[in-house]
PDB file of N, CA and C in Angstrom:
ATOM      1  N   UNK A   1      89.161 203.036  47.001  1.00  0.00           N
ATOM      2  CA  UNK A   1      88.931 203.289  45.607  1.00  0.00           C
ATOM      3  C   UNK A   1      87.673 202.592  45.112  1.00  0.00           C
ATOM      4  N   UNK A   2      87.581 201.650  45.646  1.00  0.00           N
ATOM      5  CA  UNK A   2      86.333 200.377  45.057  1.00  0.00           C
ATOM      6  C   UNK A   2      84.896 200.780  45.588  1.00  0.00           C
ATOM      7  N   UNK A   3      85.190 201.604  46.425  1.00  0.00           N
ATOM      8  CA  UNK A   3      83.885 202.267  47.600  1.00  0.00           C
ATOM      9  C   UNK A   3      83.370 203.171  46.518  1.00  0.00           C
ATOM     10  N   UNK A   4      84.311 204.305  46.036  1.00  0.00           N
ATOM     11  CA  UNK A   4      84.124 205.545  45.305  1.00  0.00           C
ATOM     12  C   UNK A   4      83.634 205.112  43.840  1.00  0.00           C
ATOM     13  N   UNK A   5      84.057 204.122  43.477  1.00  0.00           N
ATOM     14  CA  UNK A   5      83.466 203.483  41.935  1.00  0.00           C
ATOM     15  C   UNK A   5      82.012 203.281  42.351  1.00  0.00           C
ATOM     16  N   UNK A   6      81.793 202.422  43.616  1.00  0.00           N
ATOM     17  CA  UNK A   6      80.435 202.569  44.102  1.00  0.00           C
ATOM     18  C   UNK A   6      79.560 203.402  44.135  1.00  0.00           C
ATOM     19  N   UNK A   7      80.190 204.322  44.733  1.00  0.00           N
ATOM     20  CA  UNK A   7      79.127 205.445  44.929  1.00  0.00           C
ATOM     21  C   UNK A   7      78.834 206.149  43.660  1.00  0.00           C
ATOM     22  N   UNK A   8      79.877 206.396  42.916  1.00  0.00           N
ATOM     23  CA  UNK A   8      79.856 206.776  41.246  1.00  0.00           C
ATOM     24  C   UNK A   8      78.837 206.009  40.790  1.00  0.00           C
ATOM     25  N   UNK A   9      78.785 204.439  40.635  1.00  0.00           N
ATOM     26  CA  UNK A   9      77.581 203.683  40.214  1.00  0.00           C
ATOM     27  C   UNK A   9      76.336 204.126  40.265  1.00  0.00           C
ATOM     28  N   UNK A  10      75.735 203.848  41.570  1.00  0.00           N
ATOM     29  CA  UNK A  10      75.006 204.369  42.340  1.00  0.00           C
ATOM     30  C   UNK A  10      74.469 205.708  41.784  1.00  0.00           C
ATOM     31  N   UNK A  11      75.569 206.650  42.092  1.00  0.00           N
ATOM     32  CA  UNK A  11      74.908 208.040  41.390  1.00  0.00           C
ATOM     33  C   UNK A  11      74.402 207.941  39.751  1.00  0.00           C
ATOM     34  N   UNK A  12      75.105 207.491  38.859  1.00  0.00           N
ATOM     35  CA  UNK A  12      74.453 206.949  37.495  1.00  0.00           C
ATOM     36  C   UNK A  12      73.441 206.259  37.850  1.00  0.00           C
ATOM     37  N   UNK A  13      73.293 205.535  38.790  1.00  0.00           N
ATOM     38  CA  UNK A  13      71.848 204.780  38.366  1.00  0.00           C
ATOM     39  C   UNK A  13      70.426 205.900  38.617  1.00  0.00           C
ATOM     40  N   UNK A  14      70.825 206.563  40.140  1.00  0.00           N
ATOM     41  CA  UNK A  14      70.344 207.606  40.302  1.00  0.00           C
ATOM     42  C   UNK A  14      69.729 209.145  39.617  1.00  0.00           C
ATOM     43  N   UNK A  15      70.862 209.346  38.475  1.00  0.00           N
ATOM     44  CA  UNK A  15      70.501 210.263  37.548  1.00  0.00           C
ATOM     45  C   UNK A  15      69.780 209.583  35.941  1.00  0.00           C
ATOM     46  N   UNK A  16      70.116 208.155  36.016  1.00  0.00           N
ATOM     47  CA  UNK A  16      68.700 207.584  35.052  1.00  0.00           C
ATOM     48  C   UNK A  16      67.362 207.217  35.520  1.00  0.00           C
ATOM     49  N   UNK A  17      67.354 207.403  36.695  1.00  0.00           N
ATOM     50  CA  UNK A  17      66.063 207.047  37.235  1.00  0.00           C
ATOM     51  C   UNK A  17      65.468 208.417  37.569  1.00  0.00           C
ATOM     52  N   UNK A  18      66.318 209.644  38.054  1.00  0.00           N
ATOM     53  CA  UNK A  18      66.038 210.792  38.006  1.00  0.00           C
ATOM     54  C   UNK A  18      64.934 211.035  36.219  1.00  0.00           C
ATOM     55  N   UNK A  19      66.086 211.060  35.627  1.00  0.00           N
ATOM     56  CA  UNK A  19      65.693 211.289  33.885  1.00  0.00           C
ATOM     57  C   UNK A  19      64.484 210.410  33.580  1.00  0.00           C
ATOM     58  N   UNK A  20      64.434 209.203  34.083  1.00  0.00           N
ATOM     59  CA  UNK A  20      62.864 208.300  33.582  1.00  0.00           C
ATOM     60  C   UNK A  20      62.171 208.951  34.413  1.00  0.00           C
ATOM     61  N   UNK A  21      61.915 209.556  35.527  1.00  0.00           N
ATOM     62  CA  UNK A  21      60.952 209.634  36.175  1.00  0.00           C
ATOM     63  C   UNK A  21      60.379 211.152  35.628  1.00  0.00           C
ATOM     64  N   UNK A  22      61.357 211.815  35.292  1.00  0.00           N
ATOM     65  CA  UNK A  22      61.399 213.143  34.617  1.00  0.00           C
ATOM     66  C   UNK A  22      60.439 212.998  33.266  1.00  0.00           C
ATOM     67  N   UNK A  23      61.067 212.255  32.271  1.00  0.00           N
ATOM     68  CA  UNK A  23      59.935 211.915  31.380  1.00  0.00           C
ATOM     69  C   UNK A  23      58.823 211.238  31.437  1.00  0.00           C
ATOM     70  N   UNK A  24      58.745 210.481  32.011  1.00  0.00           N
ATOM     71  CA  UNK A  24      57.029 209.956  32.786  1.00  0.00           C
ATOM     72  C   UNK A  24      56.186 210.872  32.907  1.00  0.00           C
ATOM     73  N   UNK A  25      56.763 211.668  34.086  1.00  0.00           N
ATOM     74  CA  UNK A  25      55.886 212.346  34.396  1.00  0.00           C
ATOM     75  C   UNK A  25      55.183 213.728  32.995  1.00  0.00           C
ATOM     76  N   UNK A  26      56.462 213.946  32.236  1.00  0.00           N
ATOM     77  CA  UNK A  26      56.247 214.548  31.102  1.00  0.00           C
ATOM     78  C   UNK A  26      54.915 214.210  30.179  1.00  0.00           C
ATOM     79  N   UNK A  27      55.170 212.642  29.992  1.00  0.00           N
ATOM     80  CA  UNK A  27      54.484 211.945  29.262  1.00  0.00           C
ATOM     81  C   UNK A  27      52.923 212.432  29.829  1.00  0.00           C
ATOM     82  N   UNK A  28      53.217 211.580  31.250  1.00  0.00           N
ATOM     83  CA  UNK A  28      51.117 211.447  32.492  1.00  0.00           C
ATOM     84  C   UNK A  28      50.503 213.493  31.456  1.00  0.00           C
ATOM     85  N   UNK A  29      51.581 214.165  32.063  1.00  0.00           N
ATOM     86  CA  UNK A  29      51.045 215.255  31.683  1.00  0.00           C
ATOM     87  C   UNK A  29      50.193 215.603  30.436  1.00  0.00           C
ATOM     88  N   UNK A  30      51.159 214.979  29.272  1.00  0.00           N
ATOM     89  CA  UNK A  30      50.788 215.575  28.126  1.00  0.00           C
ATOM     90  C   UNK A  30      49.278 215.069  27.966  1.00  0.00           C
ATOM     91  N   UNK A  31      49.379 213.156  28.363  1.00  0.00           N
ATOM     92  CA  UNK A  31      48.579 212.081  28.289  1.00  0.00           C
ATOM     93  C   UNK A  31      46.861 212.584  28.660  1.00  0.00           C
ATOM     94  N   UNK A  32      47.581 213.415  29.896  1.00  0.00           N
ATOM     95  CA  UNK A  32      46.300 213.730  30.749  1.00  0.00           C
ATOM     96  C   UNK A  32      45.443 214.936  30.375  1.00  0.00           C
ATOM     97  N   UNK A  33      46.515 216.053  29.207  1.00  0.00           N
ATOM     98  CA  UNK A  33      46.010 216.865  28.582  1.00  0.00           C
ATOM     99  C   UNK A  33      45.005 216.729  27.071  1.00  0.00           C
ATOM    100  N   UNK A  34      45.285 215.909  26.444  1.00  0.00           N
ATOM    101  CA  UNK A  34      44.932 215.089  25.479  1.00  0.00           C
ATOM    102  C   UNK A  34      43.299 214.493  25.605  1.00  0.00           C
ATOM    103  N   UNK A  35      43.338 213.748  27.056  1.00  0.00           N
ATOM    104  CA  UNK A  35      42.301 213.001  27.056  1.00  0.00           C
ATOM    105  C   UNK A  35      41.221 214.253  27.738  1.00  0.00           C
ATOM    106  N   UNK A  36      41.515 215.014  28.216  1.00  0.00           N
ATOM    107  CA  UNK A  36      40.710 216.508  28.354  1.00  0.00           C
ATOM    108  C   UNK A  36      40.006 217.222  27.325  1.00  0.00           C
ATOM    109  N   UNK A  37      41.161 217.174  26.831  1.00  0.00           N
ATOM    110  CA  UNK A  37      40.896 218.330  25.335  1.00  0.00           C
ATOM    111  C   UNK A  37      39.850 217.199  24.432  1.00  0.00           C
ATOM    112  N   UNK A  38      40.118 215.933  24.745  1.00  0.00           N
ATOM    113  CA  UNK A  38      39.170 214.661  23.927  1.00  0.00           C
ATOM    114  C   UNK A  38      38.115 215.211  24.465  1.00  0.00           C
ATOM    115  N   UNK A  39      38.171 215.129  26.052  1.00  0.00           N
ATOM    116  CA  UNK A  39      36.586 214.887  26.583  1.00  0.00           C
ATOM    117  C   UNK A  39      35.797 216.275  26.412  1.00  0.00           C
ATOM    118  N   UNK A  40      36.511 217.545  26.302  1.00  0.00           N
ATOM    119  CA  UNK A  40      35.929 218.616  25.914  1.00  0.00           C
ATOM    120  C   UNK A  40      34.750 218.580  24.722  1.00  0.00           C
ATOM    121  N   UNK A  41      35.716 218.011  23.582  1.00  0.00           N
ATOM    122  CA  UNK A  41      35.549 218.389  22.170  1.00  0.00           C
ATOM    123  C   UNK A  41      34.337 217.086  22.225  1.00  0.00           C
ATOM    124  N   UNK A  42      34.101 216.254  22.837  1.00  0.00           N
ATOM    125  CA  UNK A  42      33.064 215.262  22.827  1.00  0.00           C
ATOM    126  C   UNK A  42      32.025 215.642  23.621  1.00  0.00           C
ATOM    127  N   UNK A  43      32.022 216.490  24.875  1.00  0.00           N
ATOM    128  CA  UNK A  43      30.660 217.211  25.589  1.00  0.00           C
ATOM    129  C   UNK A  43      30.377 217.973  24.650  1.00  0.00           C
ATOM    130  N   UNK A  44      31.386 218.544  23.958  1.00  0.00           N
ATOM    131  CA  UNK A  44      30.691 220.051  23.416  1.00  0.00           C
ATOM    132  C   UNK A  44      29.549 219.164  22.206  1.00  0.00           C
ATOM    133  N   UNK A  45      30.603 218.374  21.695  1.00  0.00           N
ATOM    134  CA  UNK A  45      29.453 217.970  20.344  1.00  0.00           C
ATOM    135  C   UNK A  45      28.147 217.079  20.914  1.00  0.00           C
ATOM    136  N   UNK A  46      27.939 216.756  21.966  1.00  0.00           N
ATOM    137  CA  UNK A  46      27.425 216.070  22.816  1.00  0.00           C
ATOM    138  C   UNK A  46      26.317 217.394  23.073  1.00  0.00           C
ATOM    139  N   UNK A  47      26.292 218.499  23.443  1.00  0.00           N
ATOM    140  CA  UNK A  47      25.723 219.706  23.656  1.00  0.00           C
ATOM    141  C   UNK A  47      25.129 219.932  22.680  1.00  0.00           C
ATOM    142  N   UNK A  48      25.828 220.238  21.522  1.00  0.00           N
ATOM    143  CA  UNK A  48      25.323 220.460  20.580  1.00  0.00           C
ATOM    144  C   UNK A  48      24.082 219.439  20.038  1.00  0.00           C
ATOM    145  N   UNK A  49      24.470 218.614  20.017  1.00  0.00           N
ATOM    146  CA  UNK A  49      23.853 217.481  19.269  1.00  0.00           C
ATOM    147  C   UNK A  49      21.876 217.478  20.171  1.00  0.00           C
ATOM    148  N   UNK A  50      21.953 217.984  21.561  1.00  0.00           N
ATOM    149  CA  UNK A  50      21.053 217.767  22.274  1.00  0.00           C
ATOM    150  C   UNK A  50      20.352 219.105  22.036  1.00  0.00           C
ATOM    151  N   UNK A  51      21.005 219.933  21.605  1.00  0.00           N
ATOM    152  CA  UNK A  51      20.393 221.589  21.411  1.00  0.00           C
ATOM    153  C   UNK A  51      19.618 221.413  20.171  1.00  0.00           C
ATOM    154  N   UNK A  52      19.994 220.553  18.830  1.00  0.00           N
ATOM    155  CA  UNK A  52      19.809 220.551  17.620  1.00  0.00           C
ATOM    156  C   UNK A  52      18.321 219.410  18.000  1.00  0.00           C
ATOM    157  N   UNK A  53      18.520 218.507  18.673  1.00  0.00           N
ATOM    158  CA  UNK A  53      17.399 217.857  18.842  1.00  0.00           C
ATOM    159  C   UNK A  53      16.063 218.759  19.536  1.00  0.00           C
ATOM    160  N   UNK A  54      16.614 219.051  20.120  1.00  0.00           N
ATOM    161  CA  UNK A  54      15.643 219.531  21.351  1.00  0.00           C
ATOM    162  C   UNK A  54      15.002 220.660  19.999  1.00  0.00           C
ATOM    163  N   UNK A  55      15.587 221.712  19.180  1.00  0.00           N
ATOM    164  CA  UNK A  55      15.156 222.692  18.348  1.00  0.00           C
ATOM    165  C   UNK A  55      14.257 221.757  17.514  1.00  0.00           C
ATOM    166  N   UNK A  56      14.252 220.667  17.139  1.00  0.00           N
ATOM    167  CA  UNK A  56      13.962 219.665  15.845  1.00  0.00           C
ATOM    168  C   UNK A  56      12.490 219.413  16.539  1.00  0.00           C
ATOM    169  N   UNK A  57      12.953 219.154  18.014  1.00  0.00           N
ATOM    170  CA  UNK A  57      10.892 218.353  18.565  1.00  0.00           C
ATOM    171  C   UNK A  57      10.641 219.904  18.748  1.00  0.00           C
ATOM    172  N   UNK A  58      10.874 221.151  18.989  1.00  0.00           N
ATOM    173  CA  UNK A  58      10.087 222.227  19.197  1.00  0.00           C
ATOM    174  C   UNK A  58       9.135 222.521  17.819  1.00  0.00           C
ATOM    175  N   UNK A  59      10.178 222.463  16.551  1.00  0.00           N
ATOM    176  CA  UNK A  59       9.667 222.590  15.334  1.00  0.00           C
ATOM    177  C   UNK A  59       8.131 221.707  15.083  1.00  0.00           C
ATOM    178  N   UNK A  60       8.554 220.521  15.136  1.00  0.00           N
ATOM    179  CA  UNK A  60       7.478 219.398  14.926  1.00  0.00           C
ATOM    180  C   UNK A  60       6.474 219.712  15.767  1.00  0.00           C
ATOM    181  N   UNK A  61       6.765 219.962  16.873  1.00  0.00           N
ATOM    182  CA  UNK A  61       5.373 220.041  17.368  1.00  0.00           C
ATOM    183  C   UNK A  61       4.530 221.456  17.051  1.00  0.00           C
ATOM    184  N   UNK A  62       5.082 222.879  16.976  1.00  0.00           N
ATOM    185  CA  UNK A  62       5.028 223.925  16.252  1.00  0.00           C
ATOM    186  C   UNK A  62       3.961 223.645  14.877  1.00  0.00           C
ATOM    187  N   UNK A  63       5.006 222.528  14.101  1.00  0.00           N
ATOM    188  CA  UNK A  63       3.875 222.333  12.852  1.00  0.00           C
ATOM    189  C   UNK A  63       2.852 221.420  12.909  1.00  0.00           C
ATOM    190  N   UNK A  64       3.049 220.593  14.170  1.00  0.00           N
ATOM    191  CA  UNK A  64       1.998 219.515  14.396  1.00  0.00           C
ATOM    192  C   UNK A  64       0.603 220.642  14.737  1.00  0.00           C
ATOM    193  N   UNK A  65       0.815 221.398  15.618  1.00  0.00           N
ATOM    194  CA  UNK A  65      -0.276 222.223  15.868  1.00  0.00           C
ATOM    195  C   UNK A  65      -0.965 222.809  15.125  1.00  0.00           C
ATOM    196  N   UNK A  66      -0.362 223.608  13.939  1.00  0.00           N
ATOM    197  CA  UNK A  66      -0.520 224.692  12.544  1.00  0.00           C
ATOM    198  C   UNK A  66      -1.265 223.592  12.196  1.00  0.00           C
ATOM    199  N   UNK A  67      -0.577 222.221  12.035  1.00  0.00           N
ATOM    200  CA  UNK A  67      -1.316 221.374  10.744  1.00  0.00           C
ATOM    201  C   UNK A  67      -2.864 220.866  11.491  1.00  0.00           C
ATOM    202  N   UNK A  68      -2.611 220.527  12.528  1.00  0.00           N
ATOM    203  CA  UNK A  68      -4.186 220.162  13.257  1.00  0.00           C
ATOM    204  C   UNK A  68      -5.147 221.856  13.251  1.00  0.00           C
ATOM    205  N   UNK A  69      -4.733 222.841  13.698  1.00  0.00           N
ATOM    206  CA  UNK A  69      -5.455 224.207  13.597  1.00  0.00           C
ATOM    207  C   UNK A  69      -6.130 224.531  11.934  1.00  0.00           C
ATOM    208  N   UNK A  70      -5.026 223.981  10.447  1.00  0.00           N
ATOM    209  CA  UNK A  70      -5.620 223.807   9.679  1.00  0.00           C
ATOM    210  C   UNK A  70      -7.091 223.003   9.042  1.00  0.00           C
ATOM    211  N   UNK A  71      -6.818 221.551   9.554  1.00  0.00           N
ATOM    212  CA  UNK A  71      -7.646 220.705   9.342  1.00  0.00           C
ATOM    213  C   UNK A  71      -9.016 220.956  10.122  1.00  0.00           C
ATOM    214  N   UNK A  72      -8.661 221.950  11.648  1.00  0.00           N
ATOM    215  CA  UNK A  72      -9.529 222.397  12.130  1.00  0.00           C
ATOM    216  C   UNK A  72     -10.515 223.298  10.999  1.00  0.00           C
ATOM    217  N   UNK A  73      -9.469 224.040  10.665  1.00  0.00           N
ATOM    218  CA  UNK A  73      -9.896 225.252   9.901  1.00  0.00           C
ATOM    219  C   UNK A  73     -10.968 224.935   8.523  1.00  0.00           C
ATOM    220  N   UNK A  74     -10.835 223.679   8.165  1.00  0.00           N
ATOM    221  CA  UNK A  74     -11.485 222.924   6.972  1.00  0.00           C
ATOM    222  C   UNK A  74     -12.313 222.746   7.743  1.00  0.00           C
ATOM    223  N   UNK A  75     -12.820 222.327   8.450  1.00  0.00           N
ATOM    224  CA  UNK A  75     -14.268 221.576   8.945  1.00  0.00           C
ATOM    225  C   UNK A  75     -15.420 222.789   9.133  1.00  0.00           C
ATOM    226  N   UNK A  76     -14.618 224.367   9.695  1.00  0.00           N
ATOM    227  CA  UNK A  76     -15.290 224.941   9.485  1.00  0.00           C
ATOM    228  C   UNK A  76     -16.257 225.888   8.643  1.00  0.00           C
TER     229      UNK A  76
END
């Protein structure tokens, strides 16, 4: 009888460690989805941010030229 309470034990400890390991792994998942969807949404603005620059020195130099071709244009 004292064997079978054992093994009963045993199996409870077994089906809470089943169940923690069950939600852990639930958790890593969600955890690991999260910090993705973070690192997405931070390249993208990261992309962006380098597209908006990069358009900003094309401009400047665009008008740097116009404005020197002007001043050219005065002398003559």
């Amino acid at each position: 009888m004292q064997e079978l309470g054992n093994v009963g034990a045993v199996e409870n400890r077994l089906d809470h460690i089943a169940t923690n390991l069950s939600v852990t792994e639930e958790n890593t998942v969600a955890s690991m989805s999260r910090i993705h969807d973070t690192d997405m949404a931070k390249e993208t603005m990261n992309l962006l941010k380098e597209q908006i620059l990069s358009q900003a020195q094309q401009a400047m130099a665009v008008h740097l030229q116009q404005s020197q071709e002007h001043v050219l244009g005065l002398f003559k």
